[in-house]
C-alpha atoms as a PDB file:
ATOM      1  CA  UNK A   1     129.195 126.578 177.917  1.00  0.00           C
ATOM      2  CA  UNK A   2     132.846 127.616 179.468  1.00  0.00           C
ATOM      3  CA  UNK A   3     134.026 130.824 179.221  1.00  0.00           C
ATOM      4  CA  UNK A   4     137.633 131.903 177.558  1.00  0.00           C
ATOM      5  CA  UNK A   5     138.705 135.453 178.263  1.00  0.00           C
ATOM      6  CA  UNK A   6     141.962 135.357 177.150  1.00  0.00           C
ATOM      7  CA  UNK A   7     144.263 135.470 173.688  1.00  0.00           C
ATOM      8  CA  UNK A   8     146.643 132.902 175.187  1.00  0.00           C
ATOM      9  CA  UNK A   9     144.693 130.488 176.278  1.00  0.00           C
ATOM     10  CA  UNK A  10     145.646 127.424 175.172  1.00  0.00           C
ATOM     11  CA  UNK A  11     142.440 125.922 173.276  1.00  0.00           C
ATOM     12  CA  UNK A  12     142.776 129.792 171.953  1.00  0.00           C
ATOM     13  CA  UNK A  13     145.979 129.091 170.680  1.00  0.00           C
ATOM     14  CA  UNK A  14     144.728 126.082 168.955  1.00  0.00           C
ATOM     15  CA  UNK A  15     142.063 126.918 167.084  1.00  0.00           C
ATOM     16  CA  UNK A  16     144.223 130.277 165.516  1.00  0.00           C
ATOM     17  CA  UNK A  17     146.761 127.337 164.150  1.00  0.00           C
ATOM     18  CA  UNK A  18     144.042 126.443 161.996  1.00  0.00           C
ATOM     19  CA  UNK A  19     144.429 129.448 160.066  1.00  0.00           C
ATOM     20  CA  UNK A  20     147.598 127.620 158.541  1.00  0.00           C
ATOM     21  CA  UNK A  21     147.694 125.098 155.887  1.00  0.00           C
ATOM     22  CA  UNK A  22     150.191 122.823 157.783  1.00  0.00           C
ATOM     23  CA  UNK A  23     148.121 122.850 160.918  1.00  0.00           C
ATOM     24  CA  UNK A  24     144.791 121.779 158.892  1.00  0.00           C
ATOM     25  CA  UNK A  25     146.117 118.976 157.407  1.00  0.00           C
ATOM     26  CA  UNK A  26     147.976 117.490 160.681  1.00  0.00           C
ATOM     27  CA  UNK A  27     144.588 117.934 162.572  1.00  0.00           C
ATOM     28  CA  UNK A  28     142.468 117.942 159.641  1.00  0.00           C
ATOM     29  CA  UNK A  29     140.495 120.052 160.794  1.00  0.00           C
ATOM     30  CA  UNK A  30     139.404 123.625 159.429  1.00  0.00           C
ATOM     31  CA  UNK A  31     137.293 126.746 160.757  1.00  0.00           C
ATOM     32  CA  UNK A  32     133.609 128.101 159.107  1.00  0.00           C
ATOM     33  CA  UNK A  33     133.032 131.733 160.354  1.00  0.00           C
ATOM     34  CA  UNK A  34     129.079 132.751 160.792  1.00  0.00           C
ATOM     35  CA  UNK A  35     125.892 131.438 161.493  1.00  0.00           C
ATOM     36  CA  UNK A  36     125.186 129.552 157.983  1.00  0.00           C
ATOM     37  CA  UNK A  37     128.233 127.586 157.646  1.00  0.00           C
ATOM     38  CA  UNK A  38     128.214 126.357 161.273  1.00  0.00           C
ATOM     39  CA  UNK A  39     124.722 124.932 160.840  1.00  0.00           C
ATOM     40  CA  UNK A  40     125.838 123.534 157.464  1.00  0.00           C
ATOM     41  CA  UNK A  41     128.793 121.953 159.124  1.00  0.00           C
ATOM     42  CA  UNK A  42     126.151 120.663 162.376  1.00  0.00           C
ATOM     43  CA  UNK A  43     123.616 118.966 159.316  1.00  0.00           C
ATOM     44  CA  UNK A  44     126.755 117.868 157.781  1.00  0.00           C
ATOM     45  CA  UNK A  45     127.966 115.982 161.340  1.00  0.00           C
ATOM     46  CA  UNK A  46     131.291 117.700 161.088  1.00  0.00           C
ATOM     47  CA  UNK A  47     131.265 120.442 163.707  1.00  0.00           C
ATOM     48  CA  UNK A  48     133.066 119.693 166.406  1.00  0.00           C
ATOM     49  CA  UNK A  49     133.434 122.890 168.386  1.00  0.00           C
ATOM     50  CA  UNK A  50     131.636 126.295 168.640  1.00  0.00           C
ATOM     51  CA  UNK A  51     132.931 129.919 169.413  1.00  0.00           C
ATOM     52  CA  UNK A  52     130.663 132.257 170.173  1.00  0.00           C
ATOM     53  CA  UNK A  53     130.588 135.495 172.344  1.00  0.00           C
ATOM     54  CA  UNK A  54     126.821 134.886 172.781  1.00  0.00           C
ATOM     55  CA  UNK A  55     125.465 133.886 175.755  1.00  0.00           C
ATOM     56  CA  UNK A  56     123.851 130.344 174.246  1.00  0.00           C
ATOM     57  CA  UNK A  57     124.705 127.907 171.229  1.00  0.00           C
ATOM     58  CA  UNK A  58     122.203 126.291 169.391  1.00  0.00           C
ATOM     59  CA  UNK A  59     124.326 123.249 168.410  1.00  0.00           C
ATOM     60  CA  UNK A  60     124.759 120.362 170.637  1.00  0.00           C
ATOM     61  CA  UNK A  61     128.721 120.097 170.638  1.00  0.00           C
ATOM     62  CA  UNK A  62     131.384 121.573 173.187  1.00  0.00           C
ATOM     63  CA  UNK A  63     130.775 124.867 173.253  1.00  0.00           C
ATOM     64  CA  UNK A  64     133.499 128.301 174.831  1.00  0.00           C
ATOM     65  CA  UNK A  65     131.936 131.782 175.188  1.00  0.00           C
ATOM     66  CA  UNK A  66     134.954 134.137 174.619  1.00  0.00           C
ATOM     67  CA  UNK A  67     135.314 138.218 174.514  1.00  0.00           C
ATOM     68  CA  UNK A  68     135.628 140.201 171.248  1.00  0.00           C
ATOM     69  CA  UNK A  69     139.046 140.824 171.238  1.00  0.00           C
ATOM     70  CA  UNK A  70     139.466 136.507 171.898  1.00  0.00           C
ATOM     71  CA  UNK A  71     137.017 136.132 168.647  1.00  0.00           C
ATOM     72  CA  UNK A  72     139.079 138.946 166.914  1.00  0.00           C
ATOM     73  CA  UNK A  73     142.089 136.863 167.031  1.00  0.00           C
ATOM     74  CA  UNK A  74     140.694 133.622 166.128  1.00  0.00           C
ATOM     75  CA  UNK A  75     138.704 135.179 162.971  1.00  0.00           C
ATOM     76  CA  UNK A  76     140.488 135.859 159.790  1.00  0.00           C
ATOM     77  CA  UNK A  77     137.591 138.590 158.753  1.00  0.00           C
ATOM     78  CA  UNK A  78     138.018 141.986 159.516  1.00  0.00           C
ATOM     79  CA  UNK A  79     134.637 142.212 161.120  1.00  0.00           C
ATOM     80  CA  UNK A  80     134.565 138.586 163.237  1.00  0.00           C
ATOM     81  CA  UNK A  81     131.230 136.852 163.071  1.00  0.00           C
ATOM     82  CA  UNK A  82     129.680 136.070 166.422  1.00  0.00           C
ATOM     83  CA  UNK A  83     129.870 132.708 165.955  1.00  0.00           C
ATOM     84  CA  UNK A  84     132.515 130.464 165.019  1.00  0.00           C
ATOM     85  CA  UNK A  85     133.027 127.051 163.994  1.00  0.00           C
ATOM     86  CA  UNK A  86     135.575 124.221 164.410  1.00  0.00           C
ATOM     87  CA  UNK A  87     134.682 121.416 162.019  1.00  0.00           C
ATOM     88  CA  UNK A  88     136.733 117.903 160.782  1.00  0.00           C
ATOM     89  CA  UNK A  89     137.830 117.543 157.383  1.00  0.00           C
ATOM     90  CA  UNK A  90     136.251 114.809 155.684  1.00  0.00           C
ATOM     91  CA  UNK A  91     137.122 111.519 155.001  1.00  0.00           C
ATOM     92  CA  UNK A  92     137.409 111.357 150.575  1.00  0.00           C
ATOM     93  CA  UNK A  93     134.738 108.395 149.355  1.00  0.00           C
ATOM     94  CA  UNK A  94     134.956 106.828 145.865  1.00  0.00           C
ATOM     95  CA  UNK A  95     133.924 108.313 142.461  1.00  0.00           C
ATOM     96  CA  UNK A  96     130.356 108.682 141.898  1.00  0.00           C
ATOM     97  CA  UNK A  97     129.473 109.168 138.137  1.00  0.00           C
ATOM     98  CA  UNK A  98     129.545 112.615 137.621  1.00  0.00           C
ATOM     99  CA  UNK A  99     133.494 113.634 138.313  1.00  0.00           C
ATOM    100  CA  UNK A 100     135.069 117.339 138.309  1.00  0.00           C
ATOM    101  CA  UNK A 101     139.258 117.657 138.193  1.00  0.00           C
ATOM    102  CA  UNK A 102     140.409 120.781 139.088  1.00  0.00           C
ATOM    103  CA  UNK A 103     144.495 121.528 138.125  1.00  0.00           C
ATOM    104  CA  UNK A 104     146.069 124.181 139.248  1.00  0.00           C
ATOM    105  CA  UNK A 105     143.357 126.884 140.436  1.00  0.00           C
ATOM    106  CA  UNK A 106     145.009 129.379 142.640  1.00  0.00           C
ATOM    107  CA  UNK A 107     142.545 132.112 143.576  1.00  0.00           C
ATOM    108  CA  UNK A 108     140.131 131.258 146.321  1.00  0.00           C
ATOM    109  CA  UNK A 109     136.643 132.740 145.184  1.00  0.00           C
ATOM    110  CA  UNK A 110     137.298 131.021 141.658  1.00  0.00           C
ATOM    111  CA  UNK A 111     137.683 127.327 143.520  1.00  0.00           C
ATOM    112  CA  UNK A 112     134.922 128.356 145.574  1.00  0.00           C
ATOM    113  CA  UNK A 113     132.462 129.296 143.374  1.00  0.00           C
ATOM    114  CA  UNK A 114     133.720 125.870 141.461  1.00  0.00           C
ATOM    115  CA  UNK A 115     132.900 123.664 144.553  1.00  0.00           C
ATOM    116  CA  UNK A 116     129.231 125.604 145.117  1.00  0.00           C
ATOM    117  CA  UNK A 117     128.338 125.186 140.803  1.00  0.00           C
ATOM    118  CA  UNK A 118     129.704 121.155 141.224  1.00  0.00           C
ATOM    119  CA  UNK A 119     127.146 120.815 144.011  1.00  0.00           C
ATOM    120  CA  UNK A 120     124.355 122.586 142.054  1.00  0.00           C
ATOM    121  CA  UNK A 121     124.567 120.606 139.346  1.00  0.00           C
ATOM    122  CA  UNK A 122     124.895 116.952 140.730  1.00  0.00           C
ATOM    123  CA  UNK A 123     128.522 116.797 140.521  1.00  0.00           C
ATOM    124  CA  UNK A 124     129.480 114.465 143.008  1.00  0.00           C
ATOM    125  CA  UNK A 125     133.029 114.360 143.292  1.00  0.00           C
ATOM    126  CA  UNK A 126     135.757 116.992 142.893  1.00  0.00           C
ATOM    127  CA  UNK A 127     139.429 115.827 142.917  1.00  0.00           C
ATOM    128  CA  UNK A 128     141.580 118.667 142.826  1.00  0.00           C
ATOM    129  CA  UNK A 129     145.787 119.267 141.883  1.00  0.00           C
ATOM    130  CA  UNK A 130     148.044 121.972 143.280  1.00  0.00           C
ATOM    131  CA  UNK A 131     145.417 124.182 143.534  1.00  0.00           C
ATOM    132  CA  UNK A 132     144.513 126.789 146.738  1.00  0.00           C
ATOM    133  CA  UNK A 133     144.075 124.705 149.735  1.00  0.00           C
ATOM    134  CA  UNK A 134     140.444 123.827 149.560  1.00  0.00           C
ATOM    135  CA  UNK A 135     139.970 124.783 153.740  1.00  0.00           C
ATOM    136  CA  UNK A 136     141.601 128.311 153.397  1.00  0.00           C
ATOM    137  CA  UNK A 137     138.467 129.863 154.878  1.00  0.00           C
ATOM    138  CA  UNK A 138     138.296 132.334 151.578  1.00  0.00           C
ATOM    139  CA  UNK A 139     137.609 129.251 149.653  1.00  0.00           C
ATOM    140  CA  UNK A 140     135.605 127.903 152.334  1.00  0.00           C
ATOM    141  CA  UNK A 141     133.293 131.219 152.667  1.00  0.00           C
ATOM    142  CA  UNK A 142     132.988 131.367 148.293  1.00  0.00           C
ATOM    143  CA  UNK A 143     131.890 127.821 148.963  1.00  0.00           C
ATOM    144  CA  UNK A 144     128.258 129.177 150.991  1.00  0.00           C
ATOM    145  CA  UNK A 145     128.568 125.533 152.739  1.00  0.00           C
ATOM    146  CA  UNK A 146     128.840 123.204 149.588  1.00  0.00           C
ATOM    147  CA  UNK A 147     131.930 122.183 150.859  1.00  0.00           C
ATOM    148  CA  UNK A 148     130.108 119.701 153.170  1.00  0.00           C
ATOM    149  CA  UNK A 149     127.561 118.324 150.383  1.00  0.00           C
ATOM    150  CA  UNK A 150     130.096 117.177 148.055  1.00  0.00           C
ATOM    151  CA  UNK A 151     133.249 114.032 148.175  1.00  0.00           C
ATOM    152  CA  UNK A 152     136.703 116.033 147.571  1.00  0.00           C
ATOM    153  CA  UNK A 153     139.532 113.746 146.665  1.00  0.00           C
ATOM    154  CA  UNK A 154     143.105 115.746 146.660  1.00  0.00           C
ATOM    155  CA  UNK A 155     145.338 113.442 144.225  1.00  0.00           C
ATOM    156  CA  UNK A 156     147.738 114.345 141.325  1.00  0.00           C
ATOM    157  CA  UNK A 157     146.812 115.102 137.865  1.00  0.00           C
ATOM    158  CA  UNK A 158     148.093 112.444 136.050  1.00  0.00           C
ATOM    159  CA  UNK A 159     146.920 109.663 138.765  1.00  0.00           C
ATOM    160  CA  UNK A 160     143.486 110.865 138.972  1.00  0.00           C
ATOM    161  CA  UNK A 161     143.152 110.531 135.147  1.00  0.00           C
ATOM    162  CA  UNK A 162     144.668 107.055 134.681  1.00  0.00           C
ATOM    163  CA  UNK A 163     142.095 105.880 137.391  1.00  0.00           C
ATOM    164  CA  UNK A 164     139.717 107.607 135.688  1.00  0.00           C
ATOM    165  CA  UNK A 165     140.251 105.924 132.603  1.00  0.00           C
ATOM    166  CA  UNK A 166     140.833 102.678 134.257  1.00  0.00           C
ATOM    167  CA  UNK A 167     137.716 102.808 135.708  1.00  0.00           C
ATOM    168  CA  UNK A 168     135.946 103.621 131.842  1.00  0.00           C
ATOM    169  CA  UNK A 169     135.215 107.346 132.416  1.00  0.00           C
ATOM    170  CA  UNK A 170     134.527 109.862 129.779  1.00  0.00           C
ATOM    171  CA  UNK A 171     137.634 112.097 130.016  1.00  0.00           C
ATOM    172  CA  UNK A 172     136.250 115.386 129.138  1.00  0.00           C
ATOM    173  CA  UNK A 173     139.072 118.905 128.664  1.00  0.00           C
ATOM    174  CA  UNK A 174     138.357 122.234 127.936  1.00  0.00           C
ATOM    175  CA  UNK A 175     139.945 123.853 124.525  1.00  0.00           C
ATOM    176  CA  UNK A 176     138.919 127.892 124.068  1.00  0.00           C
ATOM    177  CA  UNK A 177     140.455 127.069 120.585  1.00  0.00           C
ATOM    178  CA  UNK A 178     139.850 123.646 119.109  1.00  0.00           C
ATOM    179  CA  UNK A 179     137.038 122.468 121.479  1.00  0.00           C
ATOM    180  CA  UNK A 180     133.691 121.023 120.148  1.00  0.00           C
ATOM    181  CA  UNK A 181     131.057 123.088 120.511  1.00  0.00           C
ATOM    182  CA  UNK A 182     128.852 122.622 124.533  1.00  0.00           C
ATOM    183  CA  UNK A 183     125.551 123.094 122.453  1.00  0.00           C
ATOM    184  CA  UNK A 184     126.595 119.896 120.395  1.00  0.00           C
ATOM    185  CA  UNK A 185     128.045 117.723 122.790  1.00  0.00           C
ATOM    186  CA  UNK A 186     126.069 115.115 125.254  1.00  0.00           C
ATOM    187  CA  UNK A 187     128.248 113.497 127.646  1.00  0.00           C
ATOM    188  CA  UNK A 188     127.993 109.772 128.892  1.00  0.00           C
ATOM    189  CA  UNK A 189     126.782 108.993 132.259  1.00  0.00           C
ATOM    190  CA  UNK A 190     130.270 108.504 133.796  1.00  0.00           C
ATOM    191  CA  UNK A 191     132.228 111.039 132.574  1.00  0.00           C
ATOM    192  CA  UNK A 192     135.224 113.424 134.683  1.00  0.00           C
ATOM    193  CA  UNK A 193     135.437 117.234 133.178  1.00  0.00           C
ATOM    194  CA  UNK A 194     138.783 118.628 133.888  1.00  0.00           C
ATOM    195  CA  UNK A 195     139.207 122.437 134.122  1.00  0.00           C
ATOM    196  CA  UNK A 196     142.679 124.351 134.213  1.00  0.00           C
ATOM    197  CA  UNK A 197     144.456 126.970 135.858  1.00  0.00           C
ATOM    198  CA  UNK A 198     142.951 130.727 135.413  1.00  0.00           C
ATOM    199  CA  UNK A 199     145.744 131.995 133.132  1.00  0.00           C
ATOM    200  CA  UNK A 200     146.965 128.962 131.010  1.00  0.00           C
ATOM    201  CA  UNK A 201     144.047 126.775 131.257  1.00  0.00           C
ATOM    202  CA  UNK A 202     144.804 122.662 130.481  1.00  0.00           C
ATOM    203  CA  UNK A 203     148.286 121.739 129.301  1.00  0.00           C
ATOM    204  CA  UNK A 204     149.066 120.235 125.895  1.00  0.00           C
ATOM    205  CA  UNK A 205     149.782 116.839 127.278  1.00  0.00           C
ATOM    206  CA  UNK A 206     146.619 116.930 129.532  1.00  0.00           C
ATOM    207  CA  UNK A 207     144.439 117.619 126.742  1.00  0.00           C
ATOM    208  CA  UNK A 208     146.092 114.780 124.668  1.00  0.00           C
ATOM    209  CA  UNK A 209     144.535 112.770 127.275  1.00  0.00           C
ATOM    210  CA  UNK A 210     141.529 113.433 126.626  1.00  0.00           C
ATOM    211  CA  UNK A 211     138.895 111.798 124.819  1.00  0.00           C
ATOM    212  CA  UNK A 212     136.863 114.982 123.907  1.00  0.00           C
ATOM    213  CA  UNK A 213     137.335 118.689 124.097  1.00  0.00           C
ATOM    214  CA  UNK A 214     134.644 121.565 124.566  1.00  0.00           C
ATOM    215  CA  UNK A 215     134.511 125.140 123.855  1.00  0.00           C
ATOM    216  CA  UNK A 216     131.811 127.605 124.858  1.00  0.00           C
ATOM    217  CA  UNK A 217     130.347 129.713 121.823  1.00  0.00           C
ATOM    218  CA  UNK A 218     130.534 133.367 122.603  1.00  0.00           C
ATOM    219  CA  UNK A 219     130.916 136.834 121.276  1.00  0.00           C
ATOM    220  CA  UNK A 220     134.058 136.967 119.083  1.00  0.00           C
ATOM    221  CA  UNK A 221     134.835 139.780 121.147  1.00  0.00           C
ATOM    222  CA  UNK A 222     135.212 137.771 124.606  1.00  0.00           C
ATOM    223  CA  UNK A 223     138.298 135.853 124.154  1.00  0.00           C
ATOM    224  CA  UNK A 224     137.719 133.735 127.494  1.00  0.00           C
ATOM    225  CA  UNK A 225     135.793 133.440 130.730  1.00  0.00           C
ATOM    226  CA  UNK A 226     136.803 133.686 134.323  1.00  0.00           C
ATOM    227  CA  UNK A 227     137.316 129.983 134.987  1.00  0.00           C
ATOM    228  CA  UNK A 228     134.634 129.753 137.786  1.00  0.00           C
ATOM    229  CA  UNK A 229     131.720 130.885 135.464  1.00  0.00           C
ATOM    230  CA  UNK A 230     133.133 129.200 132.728  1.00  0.00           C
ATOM    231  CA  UNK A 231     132.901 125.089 134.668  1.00  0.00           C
ATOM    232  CA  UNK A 232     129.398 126.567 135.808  1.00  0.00           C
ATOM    233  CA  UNK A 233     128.250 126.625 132.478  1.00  0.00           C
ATOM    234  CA  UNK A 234     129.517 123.608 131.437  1.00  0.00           C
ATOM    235  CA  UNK A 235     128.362 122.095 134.527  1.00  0.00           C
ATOM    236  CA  UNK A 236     125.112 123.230 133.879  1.00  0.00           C
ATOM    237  CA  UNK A 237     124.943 121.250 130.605  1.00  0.00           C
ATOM    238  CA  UNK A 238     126.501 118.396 131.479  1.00  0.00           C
ATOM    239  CA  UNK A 239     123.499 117.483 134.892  1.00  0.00           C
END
C-alpha cells in the first residue's frame, strides 16, 4: 500500500476530476464512497483503485493510504468515508427482455432509487435520456450498489424506441390520466416501460408511441406519485 500525504499530488489530483461529468466520461471512470459500494464494485470486477486512510485494504487492487484532510478533498460527503473507491464504467450489453427507458429524470435520489427498484425486480436493462448523469456519486450512493448488477445503455429517446420496436418489444408509457388500469394489465415477455421526467411526466408524442398506457389506481385525493416510487410499483407488477 503507498502512502499519499498531500492535496496536490498528482494521482490526488486525478481522482478529484472524477467529481466532474466531463472527466467521467473521458476516463470513464467514476468514484463509490464507503465500505459497501467498494465491495460491490470488487464482486462486480470494476474497482480499480482503493483510498483508504486505514492501515490495510481488503481488496486485491492498487491500493494509496492518504491523511484525512487528502480523503476530505477527494470525497464529495461532508463526513468522508474511510474508504474510497475508483471503479470503470461499464461497457453497455444488448437488451435483455425486461427493458426500463428513463427520459428526462433530473434529481439524483429519484434515478437512484429507479436503478435499485429495476434491479429488484429483474429489470435487466435501463437506457436512459437527458437525465442526471447516472455516475454523479448522489445517484450512485441512492443506487446502494445496483448500479453494478444491471446493463445501462445512455441513447436518445426516440432511437431507443424505434430499436425497441424494431426488435418487437412491448412499448409500454405511463398516463396519470388516460392510462389502463396496473391491476388489469399483464405485459408480454419482452416489453420496455418508459417513465418521464418528475414534473411533466411522458410527452404527447412519446406516448403516441406507445402501444399501451398504465395508470396506478389511488386515492382521488393523490393526484400523482414521486416518480421513483411510482416505476417501483409498476416494476413490481410487471417481474
Amino acid at each position: 500500500m503507498k502512502q499519499i500525504d498531500s492535496t496536490t499530488n498528482f494521482r490526488v489530483l486525478q481522482w478529484k476530476k472524477l467529481k466532474d461529468k466531463t472527466a467521467r466520461n473521458e476516463k470513464k471512470q467514476f468514484i463509490v464512497e464507503g465500505y459497501h459500494l467498494v465491495s460491490e464494485a470488487y464482486k462486480a470486477g470494476q474497482l480499480v483503485e482503493v483510498i483508504t486512510t486505514e492501515n490495510k485494504c481488503d481488496f486485491d487492487v492498487p491500493s494509496y493510504k492518504v491523511r484525512y484532510d487528502v480523503m476530505e478533498s477527494i470525497s464529495s460527503m461532508a463526513t468522508p468515508n474511510k474508504i474510497i473507491g475508483i471503479c470503470s464504467q461499464k461497457a453497455p450489453g444488448s437488451y435483455g427482455d425486461s427493458v426500463l427507458v428513463v427520459d428526462r429524470i433530473h434529481h439524483p435520489g429519484n434515478l437512484g432509487t429507479i436503478i435499485r427498484s429495476a434491479v429488484a425486480f429483474n429489470v435487466d436493462t435501463i437506457v436512459i435520456n437527458e437525465s442526471v448523469d447516472v455516475y454523479n456519486q448522489k445517484v450512485v450512493q441512492a443506487t446502494q450498489g445496483m448500479i453494478f448488477h444491471i446493463n445501462i445503455i445512455k441513447s436518445s429517446l426516440s432511437g431507443a424506441i424505434a430499436e425497441l420496436k424494431n426488435k418487437n418489444y412491448q412499448i409500454i408509457g405511463t398516463d396519470v390520466r388516460d392510462g389502463v388500469n396496473l391491476d388489469d394489465f399483464t405485459a408480454r415477455k419482452k416489453h420496455a416501460l418508459i417513465v418521464g421526467n418528475e414534473g411533466e411526466g411522458l410527452d404527447q408524442d412519446i406516448l403516441d408511441q406507445c402501444d399501451v398506457k398504465l395508470n396506478i389506481e389511488m386515492n382521488s385525493n393523490c393526484e400523482s406519485l414521486n416518480v421513483g416510487v411510482a416505476t417501483s410499483i409498476i416494476l413490481y407488477h410487471l417481474r
